[in-house]
PDB file of N, CA and C in Angstrom:
ATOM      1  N   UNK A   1     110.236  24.724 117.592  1.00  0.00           N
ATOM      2  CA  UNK A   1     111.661  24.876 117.415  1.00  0.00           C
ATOM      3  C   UNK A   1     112.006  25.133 115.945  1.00  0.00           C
ATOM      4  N   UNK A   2     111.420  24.129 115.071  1.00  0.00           N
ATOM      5  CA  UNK A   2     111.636  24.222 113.344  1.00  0.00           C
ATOM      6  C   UNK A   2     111.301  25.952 113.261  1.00  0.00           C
ATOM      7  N   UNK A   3     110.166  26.529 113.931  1.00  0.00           N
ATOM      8  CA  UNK A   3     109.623  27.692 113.435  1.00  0.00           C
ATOM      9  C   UNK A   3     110.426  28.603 113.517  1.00  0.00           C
ATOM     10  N   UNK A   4     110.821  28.881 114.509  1.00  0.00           N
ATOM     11  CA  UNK A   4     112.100  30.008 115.263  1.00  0.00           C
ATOM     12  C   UNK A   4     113.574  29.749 114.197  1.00  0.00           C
ATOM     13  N   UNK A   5     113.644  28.586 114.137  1.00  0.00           N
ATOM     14  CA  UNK A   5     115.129  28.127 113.306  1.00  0.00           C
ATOM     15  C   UNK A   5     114.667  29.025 111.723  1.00  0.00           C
ATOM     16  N   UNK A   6     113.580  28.868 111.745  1.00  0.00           N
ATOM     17  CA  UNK A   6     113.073  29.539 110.009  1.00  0.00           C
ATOM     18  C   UNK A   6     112.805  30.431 110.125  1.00  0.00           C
ATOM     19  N   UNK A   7     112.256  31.083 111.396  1.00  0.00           N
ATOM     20  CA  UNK A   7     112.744  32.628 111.330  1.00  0.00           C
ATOM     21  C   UNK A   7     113.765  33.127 111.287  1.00  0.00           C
ATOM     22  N   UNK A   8     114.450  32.846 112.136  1.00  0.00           N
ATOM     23  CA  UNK A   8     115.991  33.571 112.179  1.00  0.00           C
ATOM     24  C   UNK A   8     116.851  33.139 110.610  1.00  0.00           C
ATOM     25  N   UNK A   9     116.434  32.396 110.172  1.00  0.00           N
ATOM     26  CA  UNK A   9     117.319  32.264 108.867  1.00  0.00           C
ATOM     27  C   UNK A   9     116.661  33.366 108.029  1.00  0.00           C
ATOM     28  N   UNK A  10     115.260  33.341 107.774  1.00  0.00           N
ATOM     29  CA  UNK A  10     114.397  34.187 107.028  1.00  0.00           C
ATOM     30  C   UNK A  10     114.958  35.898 107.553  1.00  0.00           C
ATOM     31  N   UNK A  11     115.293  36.411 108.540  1.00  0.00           N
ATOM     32  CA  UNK A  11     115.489  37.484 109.272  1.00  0.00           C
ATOM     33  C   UNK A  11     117.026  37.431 108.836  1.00  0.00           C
ATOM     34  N   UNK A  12     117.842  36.325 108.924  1.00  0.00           N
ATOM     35  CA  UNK A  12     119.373  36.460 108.140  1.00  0.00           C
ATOM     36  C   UNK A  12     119.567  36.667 107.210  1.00  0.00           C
ATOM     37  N   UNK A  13     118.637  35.801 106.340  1.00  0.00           N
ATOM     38  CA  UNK A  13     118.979  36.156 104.655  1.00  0.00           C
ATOM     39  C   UNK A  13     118.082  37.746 104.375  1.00  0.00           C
ATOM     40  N   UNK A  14     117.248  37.968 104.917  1.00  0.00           N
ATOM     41  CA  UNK A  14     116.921  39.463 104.949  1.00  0.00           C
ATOM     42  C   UNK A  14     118.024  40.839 105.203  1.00  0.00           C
ATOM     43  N   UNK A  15     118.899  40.468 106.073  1.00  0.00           N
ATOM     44  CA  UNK A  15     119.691  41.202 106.343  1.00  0.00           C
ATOM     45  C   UNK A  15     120.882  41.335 105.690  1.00  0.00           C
ATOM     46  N   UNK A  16     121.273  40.407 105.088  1.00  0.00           N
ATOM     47  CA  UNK A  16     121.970  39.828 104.372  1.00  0.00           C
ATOM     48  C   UNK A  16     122.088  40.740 102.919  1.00  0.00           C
ATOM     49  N   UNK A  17     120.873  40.892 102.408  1.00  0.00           N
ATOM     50  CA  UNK A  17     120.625  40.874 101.245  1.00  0.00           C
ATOM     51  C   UNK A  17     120.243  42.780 101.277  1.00  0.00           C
ATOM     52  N   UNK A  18     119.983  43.160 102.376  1.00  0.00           N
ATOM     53  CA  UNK A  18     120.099  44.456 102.899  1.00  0.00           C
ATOM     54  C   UNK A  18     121.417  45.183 102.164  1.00  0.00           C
ATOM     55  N   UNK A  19     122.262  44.124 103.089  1.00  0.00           N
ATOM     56  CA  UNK A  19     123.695  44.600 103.199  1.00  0.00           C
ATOM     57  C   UNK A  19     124.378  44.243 101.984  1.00  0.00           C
ATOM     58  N   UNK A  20     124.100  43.564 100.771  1.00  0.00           N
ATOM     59  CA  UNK A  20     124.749  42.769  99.914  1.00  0.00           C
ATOM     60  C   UNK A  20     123.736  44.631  98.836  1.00  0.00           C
ATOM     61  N   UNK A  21     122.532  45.053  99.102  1.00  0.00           N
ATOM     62  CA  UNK A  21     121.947  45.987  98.148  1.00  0.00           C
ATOM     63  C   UNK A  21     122.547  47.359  98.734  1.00  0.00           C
ATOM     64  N   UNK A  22     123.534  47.253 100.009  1.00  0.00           N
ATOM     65  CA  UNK A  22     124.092  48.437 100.246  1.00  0.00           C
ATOM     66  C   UNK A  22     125.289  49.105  99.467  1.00  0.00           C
ATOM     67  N   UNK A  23     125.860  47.592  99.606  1.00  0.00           N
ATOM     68  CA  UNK A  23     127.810  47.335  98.980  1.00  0.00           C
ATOM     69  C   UNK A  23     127.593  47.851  97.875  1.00  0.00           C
ATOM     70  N   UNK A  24     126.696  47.126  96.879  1.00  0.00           N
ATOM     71  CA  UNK A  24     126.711  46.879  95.656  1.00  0.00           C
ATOM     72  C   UNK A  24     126.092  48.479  95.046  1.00  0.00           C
ATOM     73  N   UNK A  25     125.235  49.027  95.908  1.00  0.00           N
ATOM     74  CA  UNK A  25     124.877  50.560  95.135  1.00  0.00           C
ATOM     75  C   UNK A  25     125.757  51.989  96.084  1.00  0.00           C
ATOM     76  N   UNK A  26     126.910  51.802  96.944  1.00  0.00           N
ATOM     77  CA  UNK A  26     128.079  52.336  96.577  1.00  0.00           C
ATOM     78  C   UNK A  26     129.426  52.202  95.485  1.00  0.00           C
ATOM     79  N   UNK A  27     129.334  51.096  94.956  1.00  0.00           N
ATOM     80  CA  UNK A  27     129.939  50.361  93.982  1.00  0.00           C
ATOM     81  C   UNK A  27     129.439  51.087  92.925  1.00  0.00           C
ATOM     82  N   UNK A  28     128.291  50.898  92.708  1.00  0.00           N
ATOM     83  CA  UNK A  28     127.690  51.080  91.732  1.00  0.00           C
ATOM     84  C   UNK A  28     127.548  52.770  91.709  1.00  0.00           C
ATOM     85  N   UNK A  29     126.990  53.948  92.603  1.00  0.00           N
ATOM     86  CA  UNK A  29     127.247  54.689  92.320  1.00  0.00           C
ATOM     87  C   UNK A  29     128.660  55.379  92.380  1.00  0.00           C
ATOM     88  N   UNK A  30     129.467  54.894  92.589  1.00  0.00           N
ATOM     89  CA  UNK A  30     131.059  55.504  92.120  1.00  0.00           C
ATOM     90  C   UNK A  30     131.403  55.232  90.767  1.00  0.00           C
ATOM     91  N   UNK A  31     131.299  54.047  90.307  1.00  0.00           N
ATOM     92  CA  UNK A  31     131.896  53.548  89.068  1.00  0.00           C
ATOM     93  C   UNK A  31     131.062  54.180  88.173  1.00  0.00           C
ATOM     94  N   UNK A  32     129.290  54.101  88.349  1.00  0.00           N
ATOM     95  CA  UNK A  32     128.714  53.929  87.009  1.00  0.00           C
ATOM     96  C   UNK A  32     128.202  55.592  87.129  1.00  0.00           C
ATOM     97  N   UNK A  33     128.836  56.363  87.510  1.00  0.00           N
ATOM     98  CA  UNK A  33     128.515  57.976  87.437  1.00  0.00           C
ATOM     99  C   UNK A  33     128.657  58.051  86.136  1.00  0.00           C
ATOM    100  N   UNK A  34     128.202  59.147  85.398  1.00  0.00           N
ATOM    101  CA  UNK A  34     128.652  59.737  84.113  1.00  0.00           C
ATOM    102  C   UNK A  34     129.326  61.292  84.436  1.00  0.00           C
ATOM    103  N   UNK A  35     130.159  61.526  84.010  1.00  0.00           N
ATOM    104  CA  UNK A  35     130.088  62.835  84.334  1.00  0.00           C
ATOM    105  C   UNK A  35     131.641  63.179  82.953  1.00  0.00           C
ATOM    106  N   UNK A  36     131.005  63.805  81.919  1.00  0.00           N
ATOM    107  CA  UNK A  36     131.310  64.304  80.842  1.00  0.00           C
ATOM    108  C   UNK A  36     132.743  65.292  80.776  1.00  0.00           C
ATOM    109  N   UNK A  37     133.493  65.056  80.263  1.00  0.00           N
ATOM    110  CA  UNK A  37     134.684  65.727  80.113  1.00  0.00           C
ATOM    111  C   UNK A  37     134.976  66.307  78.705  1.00  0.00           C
ATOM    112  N   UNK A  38     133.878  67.441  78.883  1.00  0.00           N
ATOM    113  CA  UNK A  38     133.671  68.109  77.558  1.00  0.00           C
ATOM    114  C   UNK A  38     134.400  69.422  78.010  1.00  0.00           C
ATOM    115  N   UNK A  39     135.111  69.949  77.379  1.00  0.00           N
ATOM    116  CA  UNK A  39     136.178  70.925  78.004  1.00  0.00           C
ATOM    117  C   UNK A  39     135.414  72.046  77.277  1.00  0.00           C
ATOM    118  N   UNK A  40     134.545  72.633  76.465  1.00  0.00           N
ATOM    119  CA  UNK A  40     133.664  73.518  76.610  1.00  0.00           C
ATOM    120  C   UNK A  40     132.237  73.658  76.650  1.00  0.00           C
ATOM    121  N   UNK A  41     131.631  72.107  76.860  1.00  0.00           N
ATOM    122  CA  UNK A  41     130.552  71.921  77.502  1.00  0.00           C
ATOM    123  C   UNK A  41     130.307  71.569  78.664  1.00  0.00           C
ATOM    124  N   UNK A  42     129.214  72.055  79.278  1.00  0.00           N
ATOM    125  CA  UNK A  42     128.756  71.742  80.577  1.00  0.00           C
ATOM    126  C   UNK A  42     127.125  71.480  81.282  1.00  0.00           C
ATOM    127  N   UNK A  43     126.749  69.970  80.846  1.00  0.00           N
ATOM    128  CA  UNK A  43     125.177  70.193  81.259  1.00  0.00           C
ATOM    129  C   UNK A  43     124.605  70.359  82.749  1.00  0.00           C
ATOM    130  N   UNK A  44     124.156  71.632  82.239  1.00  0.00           N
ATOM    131  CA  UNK A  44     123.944  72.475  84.062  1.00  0.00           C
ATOM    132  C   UNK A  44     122.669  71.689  84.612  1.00  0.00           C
ATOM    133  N   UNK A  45     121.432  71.321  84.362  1.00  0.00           N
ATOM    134  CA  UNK A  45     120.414  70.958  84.560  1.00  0.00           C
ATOM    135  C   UNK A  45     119.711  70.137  83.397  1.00  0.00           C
ATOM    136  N   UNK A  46     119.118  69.063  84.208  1.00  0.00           N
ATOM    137  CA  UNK A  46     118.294  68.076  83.071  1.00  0.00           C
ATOM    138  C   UNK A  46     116.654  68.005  83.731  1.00  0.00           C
ATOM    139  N   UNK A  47     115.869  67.492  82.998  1.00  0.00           N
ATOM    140  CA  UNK A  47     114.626  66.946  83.465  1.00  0.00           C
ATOM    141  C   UNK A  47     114.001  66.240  82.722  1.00  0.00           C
ATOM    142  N   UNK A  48     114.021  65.166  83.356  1.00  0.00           N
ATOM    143  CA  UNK A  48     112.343  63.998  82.184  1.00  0.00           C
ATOM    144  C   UNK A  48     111.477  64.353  82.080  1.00  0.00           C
ATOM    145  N   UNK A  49     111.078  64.338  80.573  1.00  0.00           N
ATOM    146  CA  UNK A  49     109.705  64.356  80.487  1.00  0.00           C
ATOM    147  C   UNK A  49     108.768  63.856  79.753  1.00  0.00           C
ATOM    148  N   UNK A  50     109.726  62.629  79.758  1.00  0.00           N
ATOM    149  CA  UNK A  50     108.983  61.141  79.338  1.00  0.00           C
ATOM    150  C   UNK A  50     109.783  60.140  78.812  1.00  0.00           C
ATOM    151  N   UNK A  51     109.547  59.168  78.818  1.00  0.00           N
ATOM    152  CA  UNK A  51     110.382  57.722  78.720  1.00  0.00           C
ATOM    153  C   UNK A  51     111.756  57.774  78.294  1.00  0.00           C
ATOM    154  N   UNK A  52     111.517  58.942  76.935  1.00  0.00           N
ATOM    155  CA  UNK A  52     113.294  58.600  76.645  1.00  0.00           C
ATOM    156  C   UNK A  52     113.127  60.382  76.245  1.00  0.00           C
ATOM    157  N   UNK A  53     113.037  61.032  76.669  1.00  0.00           N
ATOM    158  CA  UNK A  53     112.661  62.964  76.662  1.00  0.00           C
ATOM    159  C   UNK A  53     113.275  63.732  77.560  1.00  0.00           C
ATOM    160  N   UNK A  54     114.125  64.473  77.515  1.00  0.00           N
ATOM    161  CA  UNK A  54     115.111  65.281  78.622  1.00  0.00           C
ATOM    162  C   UNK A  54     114.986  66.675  77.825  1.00  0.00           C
ATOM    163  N   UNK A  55     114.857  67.675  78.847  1.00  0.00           N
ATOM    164  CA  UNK A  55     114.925  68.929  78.806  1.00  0.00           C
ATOM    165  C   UNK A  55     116.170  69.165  78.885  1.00  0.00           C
ATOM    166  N   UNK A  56     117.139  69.754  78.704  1.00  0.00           N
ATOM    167  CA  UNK A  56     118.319  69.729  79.320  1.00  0.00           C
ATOM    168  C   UNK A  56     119.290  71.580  79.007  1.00  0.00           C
ATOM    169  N   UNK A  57     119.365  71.955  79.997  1.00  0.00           N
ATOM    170  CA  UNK A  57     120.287  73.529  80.170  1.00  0.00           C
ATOM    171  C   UNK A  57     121.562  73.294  80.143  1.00  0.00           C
ATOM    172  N   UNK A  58     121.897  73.694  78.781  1.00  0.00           N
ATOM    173  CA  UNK A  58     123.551  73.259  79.158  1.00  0.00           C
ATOM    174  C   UNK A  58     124.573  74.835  78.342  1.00  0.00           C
ATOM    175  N   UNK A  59     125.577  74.457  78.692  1.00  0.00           N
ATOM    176  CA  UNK A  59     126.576  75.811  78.838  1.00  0.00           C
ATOM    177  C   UNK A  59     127.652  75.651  78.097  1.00  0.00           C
ATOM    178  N   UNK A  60     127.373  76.109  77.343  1.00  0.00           N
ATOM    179  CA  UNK A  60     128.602  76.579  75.721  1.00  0.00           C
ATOM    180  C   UNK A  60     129.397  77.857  75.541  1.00  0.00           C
ATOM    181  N   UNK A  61     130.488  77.804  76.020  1.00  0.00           N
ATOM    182  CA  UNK A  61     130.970  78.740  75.821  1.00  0.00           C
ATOM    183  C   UNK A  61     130.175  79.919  76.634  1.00  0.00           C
ATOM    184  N   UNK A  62     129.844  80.250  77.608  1.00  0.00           N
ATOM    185  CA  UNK A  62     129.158  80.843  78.512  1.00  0.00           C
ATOM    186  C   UNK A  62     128.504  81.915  78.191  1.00  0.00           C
ATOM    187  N   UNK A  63     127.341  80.494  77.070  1.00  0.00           N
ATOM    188  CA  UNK A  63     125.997  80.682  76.363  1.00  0.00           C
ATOM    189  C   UNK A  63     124.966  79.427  77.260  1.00  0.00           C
ATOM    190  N   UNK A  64     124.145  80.200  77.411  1.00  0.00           N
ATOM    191  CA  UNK A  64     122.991  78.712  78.554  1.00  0.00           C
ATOM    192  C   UNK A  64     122.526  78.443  77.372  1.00  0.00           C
ATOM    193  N   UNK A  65     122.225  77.387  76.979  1.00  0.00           N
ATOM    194  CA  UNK A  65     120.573  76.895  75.900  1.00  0.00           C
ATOM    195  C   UNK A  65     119.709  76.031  76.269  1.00  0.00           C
ATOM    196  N   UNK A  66     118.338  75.661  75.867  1.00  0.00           N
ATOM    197  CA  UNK A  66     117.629  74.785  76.228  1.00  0.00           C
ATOM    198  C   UNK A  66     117.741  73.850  75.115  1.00  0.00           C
ATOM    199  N   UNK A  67     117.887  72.828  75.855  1.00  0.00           N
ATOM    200  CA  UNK A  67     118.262  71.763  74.473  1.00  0.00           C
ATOM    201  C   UNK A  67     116.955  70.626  74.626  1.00  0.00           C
ATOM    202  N   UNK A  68     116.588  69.952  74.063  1.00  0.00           N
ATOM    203  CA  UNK A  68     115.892  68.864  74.275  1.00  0.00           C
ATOM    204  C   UNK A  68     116.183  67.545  73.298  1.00  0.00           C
ATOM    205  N   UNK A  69     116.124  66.569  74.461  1.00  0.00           N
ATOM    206  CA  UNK A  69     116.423  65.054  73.523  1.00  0.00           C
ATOM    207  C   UNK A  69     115.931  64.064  73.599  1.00  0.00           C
ATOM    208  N   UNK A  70     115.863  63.841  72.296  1.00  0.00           N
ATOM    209  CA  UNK A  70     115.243  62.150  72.356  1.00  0.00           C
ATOM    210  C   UNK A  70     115.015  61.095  71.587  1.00  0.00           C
ATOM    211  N   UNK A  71     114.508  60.160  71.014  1.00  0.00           N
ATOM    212  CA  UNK A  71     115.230  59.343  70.466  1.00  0.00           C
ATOM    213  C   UNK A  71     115.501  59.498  69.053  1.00  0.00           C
ATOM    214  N   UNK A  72     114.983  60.722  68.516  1.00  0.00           N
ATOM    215  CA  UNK A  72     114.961  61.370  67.329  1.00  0.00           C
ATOM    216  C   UNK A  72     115.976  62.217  66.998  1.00  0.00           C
ATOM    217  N   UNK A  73     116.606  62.823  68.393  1.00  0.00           N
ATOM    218  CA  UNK A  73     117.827  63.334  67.787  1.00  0.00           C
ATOM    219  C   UNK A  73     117.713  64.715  69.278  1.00  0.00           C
ATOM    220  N   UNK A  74     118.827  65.507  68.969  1.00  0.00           N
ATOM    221  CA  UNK A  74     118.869  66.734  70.220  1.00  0.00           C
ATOM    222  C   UNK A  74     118.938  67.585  68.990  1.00  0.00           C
ATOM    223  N   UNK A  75     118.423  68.463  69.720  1.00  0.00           N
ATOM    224  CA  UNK A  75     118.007  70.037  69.194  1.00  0.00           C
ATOM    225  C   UNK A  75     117.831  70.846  69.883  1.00  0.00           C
ATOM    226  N   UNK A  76     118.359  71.644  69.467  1.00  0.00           N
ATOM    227  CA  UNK A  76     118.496  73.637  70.457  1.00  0.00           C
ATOM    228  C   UNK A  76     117.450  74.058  70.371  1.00  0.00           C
ATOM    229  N   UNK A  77     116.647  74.467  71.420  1.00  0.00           N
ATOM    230  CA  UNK A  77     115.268  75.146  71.551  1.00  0.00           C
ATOM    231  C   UNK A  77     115.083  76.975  71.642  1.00  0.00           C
ATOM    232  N   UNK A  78     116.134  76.877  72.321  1.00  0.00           N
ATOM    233  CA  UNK A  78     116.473  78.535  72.417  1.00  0.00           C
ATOM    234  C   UNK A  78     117.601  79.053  73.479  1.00  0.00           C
ATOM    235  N   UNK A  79     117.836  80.319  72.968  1.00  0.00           N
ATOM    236  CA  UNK A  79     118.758  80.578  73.620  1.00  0.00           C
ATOM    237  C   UNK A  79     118.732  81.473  75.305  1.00  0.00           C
ATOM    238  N   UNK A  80     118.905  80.791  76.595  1.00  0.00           N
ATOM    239  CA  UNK A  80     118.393  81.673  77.660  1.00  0.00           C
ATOM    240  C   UNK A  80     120.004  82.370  78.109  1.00  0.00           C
ATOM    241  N   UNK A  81     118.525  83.774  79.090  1.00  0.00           N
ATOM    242  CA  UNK A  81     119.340  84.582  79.559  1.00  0.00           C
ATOM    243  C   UNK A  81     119.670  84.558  80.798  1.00  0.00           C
ATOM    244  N   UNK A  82     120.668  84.795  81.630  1.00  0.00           N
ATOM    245  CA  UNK A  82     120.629  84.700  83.001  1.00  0.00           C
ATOM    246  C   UNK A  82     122.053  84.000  83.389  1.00  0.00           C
ATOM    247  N   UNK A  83     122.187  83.388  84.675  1.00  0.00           N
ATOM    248  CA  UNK A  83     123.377  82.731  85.094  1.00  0.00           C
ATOM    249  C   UNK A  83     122.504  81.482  86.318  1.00  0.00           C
ATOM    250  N   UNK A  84     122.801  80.567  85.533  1.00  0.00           N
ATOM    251  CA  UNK A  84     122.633  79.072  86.080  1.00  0.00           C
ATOM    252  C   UNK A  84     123.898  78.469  87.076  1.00  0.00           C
ATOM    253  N   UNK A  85     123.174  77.758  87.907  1.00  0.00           N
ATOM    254  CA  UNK A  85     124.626  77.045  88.911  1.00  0.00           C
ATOM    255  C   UNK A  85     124.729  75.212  88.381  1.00  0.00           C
ATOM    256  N   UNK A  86     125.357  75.118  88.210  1.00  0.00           N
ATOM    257  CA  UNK A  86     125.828  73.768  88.254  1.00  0.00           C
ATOM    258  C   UNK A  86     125.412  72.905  89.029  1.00  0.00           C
ATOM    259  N   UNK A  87     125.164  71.897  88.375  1.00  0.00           N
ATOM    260  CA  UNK A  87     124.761  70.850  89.452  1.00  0.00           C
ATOM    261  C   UNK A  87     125.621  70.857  90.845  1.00  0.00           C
ATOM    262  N   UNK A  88     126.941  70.808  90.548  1.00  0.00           N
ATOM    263  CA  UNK A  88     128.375  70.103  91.713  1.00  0.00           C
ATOM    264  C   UNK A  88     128.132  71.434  92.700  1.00  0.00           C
ATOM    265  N   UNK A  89     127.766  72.649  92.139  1.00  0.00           N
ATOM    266  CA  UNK A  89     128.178  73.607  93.723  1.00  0.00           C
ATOM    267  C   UNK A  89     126.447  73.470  93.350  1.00  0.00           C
ATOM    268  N   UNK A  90     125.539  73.241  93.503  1.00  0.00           N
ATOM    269  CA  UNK A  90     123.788  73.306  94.098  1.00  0.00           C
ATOM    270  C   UNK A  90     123.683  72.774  95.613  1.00  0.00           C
ATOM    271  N   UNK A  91     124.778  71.769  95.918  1.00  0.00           N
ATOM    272  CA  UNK A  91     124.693  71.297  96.993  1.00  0.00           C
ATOM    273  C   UNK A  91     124.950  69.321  97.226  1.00  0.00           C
ATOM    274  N   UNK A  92     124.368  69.446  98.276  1.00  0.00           N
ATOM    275  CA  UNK A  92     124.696  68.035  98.424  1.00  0.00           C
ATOM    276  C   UNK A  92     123.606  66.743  98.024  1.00  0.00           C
ATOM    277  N   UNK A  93     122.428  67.407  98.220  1.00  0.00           N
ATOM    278  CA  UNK A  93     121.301  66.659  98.125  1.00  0.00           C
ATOM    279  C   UNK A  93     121.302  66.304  95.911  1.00  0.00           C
ATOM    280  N   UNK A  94     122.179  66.658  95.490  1.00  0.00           N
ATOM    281  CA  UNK A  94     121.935  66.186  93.983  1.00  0.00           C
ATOM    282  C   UNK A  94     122.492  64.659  94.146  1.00  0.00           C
ATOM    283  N   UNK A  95     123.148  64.531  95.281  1.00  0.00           N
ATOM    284  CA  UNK A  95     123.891  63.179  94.864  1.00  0.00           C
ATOM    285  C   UNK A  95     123.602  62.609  96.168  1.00  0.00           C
ATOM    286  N   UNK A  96     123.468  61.290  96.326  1.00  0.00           N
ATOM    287  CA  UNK A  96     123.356  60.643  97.582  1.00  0.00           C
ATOM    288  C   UNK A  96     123.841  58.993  97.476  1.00  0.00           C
ATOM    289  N   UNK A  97     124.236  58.265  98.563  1.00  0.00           N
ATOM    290  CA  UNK A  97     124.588  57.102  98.725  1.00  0.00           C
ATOM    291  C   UNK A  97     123.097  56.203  99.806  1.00  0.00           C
ATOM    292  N   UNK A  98     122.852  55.353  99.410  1.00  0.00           N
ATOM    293  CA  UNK A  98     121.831  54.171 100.176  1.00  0.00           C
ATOM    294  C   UNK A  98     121.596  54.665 101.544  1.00  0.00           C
ATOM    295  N   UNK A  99     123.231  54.646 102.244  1.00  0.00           N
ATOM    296  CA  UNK A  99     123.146  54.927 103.554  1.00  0.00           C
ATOM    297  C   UNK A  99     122.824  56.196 103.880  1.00  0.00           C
ATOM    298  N   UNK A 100     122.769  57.472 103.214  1.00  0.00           N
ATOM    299  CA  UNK A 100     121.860  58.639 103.695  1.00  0.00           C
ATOM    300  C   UNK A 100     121.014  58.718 103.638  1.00  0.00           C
ATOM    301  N   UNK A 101     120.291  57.461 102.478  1.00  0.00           N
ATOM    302  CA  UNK A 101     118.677  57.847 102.018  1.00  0.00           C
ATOM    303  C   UNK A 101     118.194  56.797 103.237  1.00  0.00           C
ATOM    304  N   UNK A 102     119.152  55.751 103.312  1.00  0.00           N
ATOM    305  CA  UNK A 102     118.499  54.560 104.765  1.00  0.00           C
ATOM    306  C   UNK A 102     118.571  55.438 105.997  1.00  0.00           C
ATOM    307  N   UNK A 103     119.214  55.801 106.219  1.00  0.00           N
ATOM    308  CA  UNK A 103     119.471  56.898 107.754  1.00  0.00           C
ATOM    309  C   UNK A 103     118.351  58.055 107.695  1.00  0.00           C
ATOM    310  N   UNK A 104     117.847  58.765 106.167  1.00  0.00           N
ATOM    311  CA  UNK A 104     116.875  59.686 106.559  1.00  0.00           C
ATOM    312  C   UNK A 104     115.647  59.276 106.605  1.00  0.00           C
ATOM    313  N   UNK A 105     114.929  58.122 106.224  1.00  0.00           N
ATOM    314  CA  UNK A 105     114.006  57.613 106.334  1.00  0.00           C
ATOM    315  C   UNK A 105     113.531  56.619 107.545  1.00  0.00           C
ATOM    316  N   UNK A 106     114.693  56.501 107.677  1.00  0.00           N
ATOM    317  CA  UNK A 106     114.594  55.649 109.380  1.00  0.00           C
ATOM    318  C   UNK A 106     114.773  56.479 110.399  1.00  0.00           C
ATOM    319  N   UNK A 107     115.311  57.601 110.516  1.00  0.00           N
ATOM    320  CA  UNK A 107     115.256  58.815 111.107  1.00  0.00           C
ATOM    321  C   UNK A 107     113.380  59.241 110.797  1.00  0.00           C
ATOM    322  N   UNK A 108     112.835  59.535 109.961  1.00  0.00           N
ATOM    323  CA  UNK A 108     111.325  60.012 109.460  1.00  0.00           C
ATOM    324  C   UNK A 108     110.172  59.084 110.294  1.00  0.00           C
ATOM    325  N   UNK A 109     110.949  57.400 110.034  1.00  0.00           N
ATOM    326  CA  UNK A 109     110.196  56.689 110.246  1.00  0.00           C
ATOM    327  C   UNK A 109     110.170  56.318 111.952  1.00  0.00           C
ATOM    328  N   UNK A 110     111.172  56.426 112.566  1.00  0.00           N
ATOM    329  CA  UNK A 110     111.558  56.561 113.969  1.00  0.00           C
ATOM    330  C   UNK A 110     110.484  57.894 114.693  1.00  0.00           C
ATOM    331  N   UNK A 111     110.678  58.743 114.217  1.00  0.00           N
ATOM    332  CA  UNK A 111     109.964  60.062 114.666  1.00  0.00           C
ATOM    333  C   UNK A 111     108.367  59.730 114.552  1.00  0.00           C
ATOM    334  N   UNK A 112     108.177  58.907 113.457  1.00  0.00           N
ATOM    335  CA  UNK A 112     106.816  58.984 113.295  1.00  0.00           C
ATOM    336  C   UNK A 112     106.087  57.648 114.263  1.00  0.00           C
ATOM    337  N   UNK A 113     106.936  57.332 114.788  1.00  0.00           N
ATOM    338  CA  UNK A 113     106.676  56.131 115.919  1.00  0.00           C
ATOM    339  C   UNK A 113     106.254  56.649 117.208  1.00  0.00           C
ATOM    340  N   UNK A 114     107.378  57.621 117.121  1.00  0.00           N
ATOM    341  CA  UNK A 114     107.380  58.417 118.572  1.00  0.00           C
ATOM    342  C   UNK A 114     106.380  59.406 118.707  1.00  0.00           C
ATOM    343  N   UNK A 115     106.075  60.139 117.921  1.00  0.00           N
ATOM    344  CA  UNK A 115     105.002  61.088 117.901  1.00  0.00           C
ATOM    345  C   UNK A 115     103.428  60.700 118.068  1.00  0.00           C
ATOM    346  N   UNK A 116     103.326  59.076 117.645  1.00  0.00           N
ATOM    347  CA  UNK A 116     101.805  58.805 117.695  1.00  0.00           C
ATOM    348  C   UNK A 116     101.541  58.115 118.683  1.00  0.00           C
ATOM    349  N   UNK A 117     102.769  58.047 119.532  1.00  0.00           N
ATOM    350  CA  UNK A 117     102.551  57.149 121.071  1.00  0.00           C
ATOM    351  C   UNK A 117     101.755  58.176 121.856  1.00  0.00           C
TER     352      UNK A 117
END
């Protein structure tokens, strides 16, 4: 009887704490977005490439450059040619909430149940 009573609490506070890491990283991604209100800048694309190192394509005056930064300072690498899209129209997959990434992996992980029966 003790055992079952300590499961189901163990299985509550599990769920619990599910739902308490759901709340808290919609919260968290609304509030703690960055998103720059530079009225003639615009960073189109970033990438790490190491601890504190970002590549970053950004749009000046509708000039692209490659910039790179890090803890030493940002600097212009060169100037590219072409026409880049923005993160906001690339689509939907740049941004996501818990519950799409929980729904597509339990969706992945569901399928992969079913398939090896």
């Amino acid at each position: 009887m003790y055992s079952t009573i300590s499961l189901l609490s163990g299985f509550l506070v599990f769920v619990i704490i599910l739902l308490l890491a759901y709340v808290c990283s919609r919260y968290l991604g609304k509030t703690w977005q960055f998103h720059g209100t530079a009225k003639y800048m615009e960073v189109i694309d970033q990438l790490a490439v190491g601890q504190d190192r970002l590549l970053l394509i950004v749009k000046i005056n509708d000039k692209n450059y490659l910039m790179s930064s890090s803890s030493q300072g940002v600097s212009i690498l060169t100037e590219l040619d072409g026409d880049f899209l923005s993160e906001e129209s690339t689509g939907p997959h740049t941004t996501g909430d818990f519950s799409q990434y929980l729904n597509r992996y339990w969706k992945q992980f569901r399928d992969g149940k079913d398939s090896s029966k």
